[in-house]
N, C-alpha and C. Protein backbone atom coordinates (compact mmCIF):
# COMPACT_ATOMS: atom_id res chain seq x y z
N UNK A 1 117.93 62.89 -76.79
CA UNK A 1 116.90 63.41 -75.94
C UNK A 1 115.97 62.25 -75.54
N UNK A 2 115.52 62.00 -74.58
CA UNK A 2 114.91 60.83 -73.72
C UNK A 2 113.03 61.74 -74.30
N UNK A 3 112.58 60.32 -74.37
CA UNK A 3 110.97 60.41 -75.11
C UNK A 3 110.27 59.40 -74.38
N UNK A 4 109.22 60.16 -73.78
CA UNK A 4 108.58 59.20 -72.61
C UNK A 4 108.91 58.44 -71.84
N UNK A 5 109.26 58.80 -70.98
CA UNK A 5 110.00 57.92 -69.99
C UNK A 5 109.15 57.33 -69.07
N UNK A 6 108.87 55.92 -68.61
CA UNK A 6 108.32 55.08 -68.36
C UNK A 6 108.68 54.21 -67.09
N UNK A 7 109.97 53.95 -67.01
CA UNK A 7 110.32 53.05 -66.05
C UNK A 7 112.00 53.87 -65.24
N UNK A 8 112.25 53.51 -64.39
CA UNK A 8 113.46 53.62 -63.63
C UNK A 8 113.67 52.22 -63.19
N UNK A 9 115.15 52.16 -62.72
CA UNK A 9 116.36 51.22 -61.82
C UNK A 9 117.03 51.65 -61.35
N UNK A 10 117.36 50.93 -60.53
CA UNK A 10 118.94 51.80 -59.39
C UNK A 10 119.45 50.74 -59.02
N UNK A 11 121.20 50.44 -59.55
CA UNK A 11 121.98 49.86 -58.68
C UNK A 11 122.94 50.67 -57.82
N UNK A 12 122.66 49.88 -56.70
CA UNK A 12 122.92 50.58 -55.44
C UNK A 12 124.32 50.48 -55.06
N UNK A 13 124.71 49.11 -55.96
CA UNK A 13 126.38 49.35 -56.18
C UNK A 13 127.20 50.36 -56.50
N UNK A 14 126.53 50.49 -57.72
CA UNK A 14 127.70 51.66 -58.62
C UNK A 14 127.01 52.84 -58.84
N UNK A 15 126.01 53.21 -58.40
CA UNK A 15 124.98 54.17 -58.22
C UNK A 15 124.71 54.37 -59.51
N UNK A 16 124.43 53.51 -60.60
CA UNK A 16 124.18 53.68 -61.77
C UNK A 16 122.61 53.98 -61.60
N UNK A 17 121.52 54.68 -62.59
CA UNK A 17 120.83 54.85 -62.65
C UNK A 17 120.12 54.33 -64.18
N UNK A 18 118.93 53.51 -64.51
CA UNK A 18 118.55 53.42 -65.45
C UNK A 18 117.33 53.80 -65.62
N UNK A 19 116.94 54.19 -66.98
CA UNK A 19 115.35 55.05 -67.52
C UNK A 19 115.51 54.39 -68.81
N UNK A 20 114.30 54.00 -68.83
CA UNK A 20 113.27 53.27 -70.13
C UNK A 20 112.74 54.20 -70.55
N UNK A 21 113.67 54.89 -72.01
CA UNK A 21 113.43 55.50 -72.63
C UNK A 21 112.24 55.27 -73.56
N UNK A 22 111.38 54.79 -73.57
CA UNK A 22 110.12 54.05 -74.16
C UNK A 22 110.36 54.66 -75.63
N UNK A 23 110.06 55.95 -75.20
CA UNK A 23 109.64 56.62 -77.16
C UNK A 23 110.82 56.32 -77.71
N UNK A 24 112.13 55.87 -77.54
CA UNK A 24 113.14 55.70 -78.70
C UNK A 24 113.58 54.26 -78.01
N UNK A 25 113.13 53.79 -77.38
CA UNK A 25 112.92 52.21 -77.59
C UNK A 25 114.14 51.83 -76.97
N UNK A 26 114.72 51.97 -76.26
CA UNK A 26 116.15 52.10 -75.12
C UNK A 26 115.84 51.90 -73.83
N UNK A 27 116.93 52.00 -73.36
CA UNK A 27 116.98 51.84 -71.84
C UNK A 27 118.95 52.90 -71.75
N UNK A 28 118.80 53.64 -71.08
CA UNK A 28 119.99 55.08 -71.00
C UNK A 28 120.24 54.35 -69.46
N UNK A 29 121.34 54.88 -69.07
CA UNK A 29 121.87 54.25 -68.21
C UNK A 29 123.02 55.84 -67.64
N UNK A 30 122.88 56.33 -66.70
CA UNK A 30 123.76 57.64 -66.34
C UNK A 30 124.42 57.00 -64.88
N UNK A 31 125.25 57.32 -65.04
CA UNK A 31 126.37 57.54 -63.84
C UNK A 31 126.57 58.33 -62.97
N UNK A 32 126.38 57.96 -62.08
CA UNK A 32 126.01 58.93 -60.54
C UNK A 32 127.13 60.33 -60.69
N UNK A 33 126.03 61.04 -60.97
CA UNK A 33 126.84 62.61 -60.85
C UNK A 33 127.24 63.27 -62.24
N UNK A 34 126.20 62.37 -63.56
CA UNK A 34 126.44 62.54 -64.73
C UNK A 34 125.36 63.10 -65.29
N UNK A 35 125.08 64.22 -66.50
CA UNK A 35 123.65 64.77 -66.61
C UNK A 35 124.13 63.51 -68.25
N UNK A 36 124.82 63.45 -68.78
CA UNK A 36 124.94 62.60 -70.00
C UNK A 36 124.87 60.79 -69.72
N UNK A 37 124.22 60.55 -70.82
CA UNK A 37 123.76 58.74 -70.70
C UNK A 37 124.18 58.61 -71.71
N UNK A 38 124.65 57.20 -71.47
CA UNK A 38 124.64 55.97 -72.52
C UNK A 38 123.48 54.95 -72.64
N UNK A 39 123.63 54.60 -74.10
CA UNK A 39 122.67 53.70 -74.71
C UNK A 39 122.94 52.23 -74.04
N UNK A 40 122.50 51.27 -73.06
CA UNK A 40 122.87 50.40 -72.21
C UNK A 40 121.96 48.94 -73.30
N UNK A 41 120.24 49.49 -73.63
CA UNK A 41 119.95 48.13 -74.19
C UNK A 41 118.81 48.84 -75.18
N UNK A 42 118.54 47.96 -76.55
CA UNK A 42 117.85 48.53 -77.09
C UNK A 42 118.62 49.83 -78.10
N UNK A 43 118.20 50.45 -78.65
CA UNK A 43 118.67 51.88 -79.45
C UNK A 43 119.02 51.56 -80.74
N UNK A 44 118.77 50.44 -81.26
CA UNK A 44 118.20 50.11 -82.40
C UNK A 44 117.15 49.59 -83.38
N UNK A 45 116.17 51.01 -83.00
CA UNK A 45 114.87 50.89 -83.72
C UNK A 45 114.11 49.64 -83.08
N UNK A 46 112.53 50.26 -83.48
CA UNK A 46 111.36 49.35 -82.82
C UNK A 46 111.36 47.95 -83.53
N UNK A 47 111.32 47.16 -82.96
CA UNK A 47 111.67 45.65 -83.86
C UNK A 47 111.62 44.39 -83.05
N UNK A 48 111.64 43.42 -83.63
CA UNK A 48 111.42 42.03 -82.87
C UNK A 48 112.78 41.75 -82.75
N UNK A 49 113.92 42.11 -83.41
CA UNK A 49 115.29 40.92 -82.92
C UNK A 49 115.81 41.31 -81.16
N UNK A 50 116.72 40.69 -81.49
CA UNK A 50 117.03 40.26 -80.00
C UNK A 50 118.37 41.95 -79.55
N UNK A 51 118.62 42.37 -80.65
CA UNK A 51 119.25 44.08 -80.31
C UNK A 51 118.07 44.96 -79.98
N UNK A 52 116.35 44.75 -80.45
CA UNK A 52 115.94 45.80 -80.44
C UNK A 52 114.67 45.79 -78.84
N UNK A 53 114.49 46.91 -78.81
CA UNK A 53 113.35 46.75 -77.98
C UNK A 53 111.73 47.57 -78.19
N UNK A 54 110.42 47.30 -78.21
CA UNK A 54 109.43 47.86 -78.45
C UNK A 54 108.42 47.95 -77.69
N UNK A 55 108.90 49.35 -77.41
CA UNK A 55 107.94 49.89 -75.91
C UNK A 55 108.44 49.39 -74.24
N UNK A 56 109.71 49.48 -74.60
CA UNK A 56 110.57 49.50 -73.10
C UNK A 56 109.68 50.16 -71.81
N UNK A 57 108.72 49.24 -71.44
CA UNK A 57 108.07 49.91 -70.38
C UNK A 57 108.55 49.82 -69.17
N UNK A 58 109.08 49.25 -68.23
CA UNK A 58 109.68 48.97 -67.17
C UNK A 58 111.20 47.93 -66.80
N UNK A 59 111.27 48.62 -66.01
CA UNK A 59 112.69 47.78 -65.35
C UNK A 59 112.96 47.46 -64.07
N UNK A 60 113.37 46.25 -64.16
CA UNK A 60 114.39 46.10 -62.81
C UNK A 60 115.81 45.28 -62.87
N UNK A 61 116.74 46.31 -61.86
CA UNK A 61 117.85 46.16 -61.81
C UNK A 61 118.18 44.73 -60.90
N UNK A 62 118.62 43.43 -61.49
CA UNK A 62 119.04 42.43 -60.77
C UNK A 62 120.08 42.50 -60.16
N UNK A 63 120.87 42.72 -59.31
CA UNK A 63 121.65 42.62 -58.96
C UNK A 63 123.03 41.68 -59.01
N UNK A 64 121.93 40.37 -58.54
CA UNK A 64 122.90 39.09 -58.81
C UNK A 64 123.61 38.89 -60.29
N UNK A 65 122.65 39.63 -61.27
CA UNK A 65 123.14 38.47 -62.64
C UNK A 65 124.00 40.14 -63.43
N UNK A 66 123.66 41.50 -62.72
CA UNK A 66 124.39 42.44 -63.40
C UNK A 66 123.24 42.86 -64.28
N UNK A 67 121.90 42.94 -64.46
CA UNK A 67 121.47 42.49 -65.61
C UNK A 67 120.18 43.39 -65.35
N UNK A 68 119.33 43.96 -66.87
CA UNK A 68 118.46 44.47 -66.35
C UNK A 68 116.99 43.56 -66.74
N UNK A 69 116.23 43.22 -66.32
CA UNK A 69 115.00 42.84 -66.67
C UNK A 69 113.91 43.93 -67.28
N UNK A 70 113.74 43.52 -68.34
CA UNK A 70 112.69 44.68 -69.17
C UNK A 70 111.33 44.16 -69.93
N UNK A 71 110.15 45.24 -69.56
CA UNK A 71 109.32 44.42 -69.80
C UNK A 71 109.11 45.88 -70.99
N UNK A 72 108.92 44.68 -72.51
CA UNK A 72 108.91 44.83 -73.69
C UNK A 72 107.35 44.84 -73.79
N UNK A 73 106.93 46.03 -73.75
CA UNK A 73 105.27 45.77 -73.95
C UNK A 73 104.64 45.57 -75.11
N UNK A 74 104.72 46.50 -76.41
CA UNK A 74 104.54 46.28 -77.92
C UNK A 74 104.85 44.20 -78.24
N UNK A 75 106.17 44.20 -78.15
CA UNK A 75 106.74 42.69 -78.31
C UNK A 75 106.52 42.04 -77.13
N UNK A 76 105.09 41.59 -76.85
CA UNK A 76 104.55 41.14 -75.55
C UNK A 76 106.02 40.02 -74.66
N UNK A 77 106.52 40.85 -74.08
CA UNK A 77 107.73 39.55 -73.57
C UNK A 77 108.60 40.45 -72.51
N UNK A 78 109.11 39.56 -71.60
CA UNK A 78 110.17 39.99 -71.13
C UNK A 78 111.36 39.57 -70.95
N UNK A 79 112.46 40.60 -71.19
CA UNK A 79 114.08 40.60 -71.92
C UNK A 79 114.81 40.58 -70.65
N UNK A 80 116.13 39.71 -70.73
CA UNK A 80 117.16 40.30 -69.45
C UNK A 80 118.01 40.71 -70.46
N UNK A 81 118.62 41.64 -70.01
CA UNK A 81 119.30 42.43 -70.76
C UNK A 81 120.98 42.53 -69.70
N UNK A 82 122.14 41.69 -69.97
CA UNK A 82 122.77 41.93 -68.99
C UNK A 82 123.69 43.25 -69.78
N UNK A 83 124.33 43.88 -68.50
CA UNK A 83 124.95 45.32 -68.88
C UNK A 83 126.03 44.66 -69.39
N UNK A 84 126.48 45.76 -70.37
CA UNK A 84 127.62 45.32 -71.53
C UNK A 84 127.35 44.68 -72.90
N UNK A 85 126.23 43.72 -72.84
CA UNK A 85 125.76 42.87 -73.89
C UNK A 85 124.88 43.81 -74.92
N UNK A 86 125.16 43.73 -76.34
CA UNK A 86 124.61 43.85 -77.68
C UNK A 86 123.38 43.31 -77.07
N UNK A 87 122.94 42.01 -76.75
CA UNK A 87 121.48 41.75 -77.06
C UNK A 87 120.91 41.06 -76.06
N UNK A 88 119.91 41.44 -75.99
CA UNK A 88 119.00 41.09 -74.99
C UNK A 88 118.39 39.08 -74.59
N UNK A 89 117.73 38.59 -73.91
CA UNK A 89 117.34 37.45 -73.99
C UNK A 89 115.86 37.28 -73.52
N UNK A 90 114.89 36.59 -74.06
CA UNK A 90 113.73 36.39 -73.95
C UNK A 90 113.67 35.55 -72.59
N UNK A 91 112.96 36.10 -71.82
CA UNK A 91 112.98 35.20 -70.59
C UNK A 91 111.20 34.58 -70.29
N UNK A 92 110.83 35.51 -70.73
CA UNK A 92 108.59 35.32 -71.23
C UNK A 92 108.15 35.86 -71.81
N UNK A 93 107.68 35.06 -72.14
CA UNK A 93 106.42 36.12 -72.89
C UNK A 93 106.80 35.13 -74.84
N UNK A 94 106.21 36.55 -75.52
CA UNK A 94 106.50 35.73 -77.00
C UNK A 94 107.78 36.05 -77.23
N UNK A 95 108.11 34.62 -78.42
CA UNK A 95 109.36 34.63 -79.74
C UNK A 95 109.12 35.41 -80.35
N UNK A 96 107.79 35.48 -80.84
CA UNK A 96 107.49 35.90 -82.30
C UNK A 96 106.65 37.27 -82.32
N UNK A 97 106.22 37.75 -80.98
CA UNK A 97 105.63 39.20 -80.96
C UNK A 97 104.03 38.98 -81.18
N UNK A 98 103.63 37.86 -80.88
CA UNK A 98 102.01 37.92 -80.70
C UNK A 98 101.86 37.90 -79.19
N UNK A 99 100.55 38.82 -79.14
CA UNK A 99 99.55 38.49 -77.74
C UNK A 99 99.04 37.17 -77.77
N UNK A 100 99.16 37.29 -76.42
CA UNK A 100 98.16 35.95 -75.64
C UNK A 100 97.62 35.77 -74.57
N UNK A 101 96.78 34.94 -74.29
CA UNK A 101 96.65 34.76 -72.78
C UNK A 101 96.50 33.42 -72.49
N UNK A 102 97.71 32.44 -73.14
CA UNK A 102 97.88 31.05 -71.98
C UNK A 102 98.72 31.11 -71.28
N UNK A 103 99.59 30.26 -70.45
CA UNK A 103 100.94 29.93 -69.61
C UNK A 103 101.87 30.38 -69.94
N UNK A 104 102.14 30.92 -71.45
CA UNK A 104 103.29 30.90 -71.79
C UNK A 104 103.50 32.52 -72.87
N UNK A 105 102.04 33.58 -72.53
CA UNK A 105 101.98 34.54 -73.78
C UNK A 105 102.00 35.61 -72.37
N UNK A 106 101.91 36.70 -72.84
CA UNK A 106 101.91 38.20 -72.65
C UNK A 106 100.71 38.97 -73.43
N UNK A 107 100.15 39.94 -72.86
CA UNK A 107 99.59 41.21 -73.53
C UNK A 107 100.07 42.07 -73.00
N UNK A 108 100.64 43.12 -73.88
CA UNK A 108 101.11 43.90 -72.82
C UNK A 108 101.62 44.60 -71.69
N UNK A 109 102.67 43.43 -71.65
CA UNK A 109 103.13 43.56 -70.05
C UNK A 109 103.64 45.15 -69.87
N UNK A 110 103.15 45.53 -68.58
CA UNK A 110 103.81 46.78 -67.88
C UNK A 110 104.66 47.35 -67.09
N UNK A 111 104.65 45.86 -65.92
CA UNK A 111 105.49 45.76 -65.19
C UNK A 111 106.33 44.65 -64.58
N UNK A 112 107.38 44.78 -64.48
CA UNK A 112 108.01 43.73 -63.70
C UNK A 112 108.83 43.38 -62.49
N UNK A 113 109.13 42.82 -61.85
CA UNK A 113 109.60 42.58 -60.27
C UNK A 113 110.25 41.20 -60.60
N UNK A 114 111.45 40.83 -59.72
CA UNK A 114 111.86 39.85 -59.42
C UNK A 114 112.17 39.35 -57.67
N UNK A 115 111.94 38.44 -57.03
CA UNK A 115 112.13 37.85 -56.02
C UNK A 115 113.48 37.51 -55.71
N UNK A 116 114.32 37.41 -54.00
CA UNK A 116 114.87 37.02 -54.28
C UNK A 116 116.08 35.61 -54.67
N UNK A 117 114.56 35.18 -55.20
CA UNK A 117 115.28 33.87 -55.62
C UNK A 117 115.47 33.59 -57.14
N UNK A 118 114.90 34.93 -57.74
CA UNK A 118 115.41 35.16 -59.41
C UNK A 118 113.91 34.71 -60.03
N UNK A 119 112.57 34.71 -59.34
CA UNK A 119 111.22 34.53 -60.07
C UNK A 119 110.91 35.85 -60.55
N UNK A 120 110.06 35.64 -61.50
CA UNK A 120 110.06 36.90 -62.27
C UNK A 120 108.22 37.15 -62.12
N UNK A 121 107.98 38.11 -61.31
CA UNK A 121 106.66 39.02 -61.76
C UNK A 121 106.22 39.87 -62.97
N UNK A 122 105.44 39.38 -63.25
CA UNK A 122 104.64 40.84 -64.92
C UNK A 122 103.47 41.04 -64.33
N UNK A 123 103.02 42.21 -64.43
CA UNK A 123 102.08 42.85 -64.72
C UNK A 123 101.43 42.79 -65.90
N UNK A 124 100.87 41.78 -66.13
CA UNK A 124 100.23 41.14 -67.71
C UNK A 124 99.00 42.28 -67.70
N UNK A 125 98.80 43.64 -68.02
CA UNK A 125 98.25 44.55 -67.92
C UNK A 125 96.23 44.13 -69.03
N UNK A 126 96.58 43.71 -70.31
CA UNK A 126 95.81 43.79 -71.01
C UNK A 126 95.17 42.19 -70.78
N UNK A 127 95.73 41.50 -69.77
CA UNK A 127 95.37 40.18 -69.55
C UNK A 127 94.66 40.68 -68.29
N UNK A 128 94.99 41.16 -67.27
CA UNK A 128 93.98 41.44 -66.05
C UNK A 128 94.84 40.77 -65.23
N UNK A 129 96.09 40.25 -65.03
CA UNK A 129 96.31 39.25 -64.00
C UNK A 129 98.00 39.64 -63.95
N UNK A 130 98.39 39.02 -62.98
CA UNK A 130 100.06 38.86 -62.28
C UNK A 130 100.58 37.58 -62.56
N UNK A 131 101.24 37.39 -63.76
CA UNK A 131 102.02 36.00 -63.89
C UNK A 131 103.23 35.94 -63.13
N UNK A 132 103.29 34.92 -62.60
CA UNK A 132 104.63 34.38 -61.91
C UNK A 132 105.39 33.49 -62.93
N UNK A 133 106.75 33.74 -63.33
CA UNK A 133 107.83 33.11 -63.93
C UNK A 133 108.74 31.97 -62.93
N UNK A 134 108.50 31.31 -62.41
CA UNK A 134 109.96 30.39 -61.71
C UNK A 134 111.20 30.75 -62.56
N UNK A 135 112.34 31.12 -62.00
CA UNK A 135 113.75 31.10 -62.83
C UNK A 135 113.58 30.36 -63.38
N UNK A 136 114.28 30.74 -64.51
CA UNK A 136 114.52 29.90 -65.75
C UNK A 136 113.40 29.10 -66.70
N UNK A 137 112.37 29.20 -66.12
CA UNK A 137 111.15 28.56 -66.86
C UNK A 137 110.61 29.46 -68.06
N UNK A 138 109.60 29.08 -68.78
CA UNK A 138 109.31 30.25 -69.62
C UNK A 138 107.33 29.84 -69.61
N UNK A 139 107.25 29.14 -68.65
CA UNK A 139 105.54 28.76 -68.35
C UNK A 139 105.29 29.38 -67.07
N UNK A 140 104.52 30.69 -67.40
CA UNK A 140 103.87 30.79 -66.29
C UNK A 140 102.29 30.46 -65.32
N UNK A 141 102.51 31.15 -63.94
CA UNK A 141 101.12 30.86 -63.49
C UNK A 141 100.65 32.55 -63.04
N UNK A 142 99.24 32.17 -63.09
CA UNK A 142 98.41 33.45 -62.56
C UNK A 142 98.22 33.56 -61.07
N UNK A 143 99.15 34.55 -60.37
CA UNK A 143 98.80 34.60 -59.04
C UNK A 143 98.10 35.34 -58.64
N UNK A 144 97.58 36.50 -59.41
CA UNK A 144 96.55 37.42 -59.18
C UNK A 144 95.79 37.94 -60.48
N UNK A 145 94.39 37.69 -60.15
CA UNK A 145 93.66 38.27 -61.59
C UNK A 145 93.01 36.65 -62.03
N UNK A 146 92.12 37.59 -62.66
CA UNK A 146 91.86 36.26 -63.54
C UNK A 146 91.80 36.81 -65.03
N UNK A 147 92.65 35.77 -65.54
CA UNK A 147 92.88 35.93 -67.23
C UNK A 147 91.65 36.39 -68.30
N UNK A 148 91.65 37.99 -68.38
CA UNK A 148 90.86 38.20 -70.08
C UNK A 148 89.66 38.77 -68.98
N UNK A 149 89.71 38.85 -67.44
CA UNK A 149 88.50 39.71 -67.09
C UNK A 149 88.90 40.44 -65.99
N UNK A 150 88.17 41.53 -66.24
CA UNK A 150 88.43 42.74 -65.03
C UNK A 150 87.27 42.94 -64.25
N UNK A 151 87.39 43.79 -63.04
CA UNK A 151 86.57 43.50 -62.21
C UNK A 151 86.91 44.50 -61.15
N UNK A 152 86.44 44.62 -60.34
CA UNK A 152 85.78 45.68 -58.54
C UNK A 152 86.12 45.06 -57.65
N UNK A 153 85.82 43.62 -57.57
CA UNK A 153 85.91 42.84 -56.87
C UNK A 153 87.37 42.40 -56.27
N UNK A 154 87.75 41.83 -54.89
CA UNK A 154 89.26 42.08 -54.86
C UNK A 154 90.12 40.95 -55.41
N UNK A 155 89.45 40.13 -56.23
CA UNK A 155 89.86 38.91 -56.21
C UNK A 155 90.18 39.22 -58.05
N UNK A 156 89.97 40.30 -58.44
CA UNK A 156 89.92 40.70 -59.97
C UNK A 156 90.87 42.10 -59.85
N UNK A 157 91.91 42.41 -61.10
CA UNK A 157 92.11 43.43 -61.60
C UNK A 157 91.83 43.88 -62.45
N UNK A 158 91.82 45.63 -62.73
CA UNK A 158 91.95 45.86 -64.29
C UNK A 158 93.00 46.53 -64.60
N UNK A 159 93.65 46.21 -65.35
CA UNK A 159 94.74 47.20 -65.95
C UNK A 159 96.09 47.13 -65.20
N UNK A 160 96.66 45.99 -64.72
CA UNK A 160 97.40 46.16 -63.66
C UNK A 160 98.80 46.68 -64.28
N UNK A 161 99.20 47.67 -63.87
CA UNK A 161 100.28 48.12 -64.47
C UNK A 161 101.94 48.41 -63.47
N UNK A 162 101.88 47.65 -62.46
CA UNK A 162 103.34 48.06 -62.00
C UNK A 162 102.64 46.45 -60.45
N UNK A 163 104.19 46.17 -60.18
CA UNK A 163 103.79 44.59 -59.52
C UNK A 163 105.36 44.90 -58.78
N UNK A 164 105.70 44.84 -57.67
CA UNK A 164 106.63 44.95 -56.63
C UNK A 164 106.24 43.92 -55.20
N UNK A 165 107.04 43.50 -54.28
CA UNK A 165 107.28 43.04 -53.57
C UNK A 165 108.00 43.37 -52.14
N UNK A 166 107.35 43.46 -51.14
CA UNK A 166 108.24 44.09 -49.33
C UNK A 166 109.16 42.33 -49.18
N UNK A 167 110.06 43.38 -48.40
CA UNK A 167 110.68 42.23 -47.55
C UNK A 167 110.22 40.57 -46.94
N UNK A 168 109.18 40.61 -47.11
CA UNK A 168 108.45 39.51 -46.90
C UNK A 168 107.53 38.94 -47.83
N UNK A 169 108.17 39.41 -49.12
CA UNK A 169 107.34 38.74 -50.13
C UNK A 169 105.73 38.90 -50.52
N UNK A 170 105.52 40.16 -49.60
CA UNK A 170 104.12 40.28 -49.37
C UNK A 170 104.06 40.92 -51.64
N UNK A 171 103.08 40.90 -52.33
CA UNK A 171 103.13 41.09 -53.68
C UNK A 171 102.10 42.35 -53.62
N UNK A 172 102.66 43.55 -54.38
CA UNK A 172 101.63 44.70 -54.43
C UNK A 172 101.73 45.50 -55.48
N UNK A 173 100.39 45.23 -56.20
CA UNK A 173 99.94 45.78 -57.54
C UNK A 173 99.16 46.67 -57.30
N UNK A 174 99.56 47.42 -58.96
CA UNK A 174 98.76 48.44 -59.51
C UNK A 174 97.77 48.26 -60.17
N UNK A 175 96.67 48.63 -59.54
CA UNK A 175 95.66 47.93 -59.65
C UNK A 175 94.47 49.08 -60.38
N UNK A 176 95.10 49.48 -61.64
CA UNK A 176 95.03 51.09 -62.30
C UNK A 176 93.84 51.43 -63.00
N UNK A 177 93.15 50.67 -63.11
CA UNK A 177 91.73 51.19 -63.71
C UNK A 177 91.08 51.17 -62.67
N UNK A 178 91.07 50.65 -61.31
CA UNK A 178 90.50 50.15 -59.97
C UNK A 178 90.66 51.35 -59.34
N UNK A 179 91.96 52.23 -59.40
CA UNK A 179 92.50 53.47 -59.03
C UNK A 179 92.52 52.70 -57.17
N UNK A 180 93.63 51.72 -57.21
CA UNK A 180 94.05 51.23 -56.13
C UNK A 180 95.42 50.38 -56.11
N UNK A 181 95.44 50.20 -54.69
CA UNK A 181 96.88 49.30 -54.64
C UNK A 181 96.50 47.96 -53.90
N UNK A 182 96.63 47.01 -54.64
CA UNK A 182 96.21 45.48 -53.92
C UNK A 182 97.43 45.33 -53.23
N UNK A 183 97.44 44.10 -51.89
CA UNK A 183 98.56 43.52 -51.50
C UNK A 183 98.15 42.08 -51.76
């Protein structure tokens, strides 16, 4: 039985559908025209190793790599998780499951987006700001927000909890204690 569900994906290939089962710490994965799921990432208990996941808050479906990107909110970090694979891979955020707020930590991430050139957006929610990942790096920068303060003002978030991208790269957050949508 699925327990708080938090995030969706859709590949548009195989019309697979994925849900971030948050409360049992998964990510279910159903097949177009299926009411039954499989366990795709995660589903072994709340935990730091690289099988488990804690607080599966969001997803997105990459296309290119097969793979899902998950932002692990409890274990401040975010996982690619490619389909088929036992275990997940740290792509930001922490090793070791502490908060932070330099270049290279997480609080709470909520949400995530990727570009398509494989950069990775978070919604660093409990940080106030939008880190940008370059592929393959694991140092990020703040493109929106400023780190550890919230604010009214448009140049400040609070609580940003979901971070997507239009066709033109234009970047648009949830901007959730503000009860708005920035571009």
């Amino acid at each position: 039985m699925l327990s708080y569900i938090t995030g969706i994906a859709y590949d548009s290939q195989t019309n697979n559908l994925y849900i971030a089962d948050t409360g049992n710490n998964r990510v279910m994965q159903y097949q177009y025209g299926s009411s039954m799921g499989n366990v795709i990432a995660g589903g072994n208990g709340y935990g730091l190793n690289t099988s488990q996941l804690s607080t599966s808050y969001a997803l997105y479906f990459d296309v290119f790599s097969n793979s899902l990107v998950i932002a692990n909110a409890d274990m401040p970090r975010i996982v690619r998780w490619r389909i088929g694979d036992y275990n997940g891979t740290i792509v930001a955020g922490s090793f070791t499951g502490v908060v932070g707020n330099d270049a290279t930590s997480l609080n709470y991430p909520r949400g995530v987006s990727l570009d398509p050139m494989g950069n990775i957006y978070v919604a660093d929610t409990v940080n106030n700001r939008i880190q940008f990942f370059l592929s393959g790096q694991t140092v990020g920068r703040t493109v929106a927000g400023i780190t550890g303060v919230y604010g009214t003002n448009m140049t400040l978030l609070d609580h940003p909890f979901w971070v997507t991208q239009d066709k033109q790269l234009n970047l648009y957050v949830s901007d959730t204690y503000n009860h708005r949508v920035q571009m």
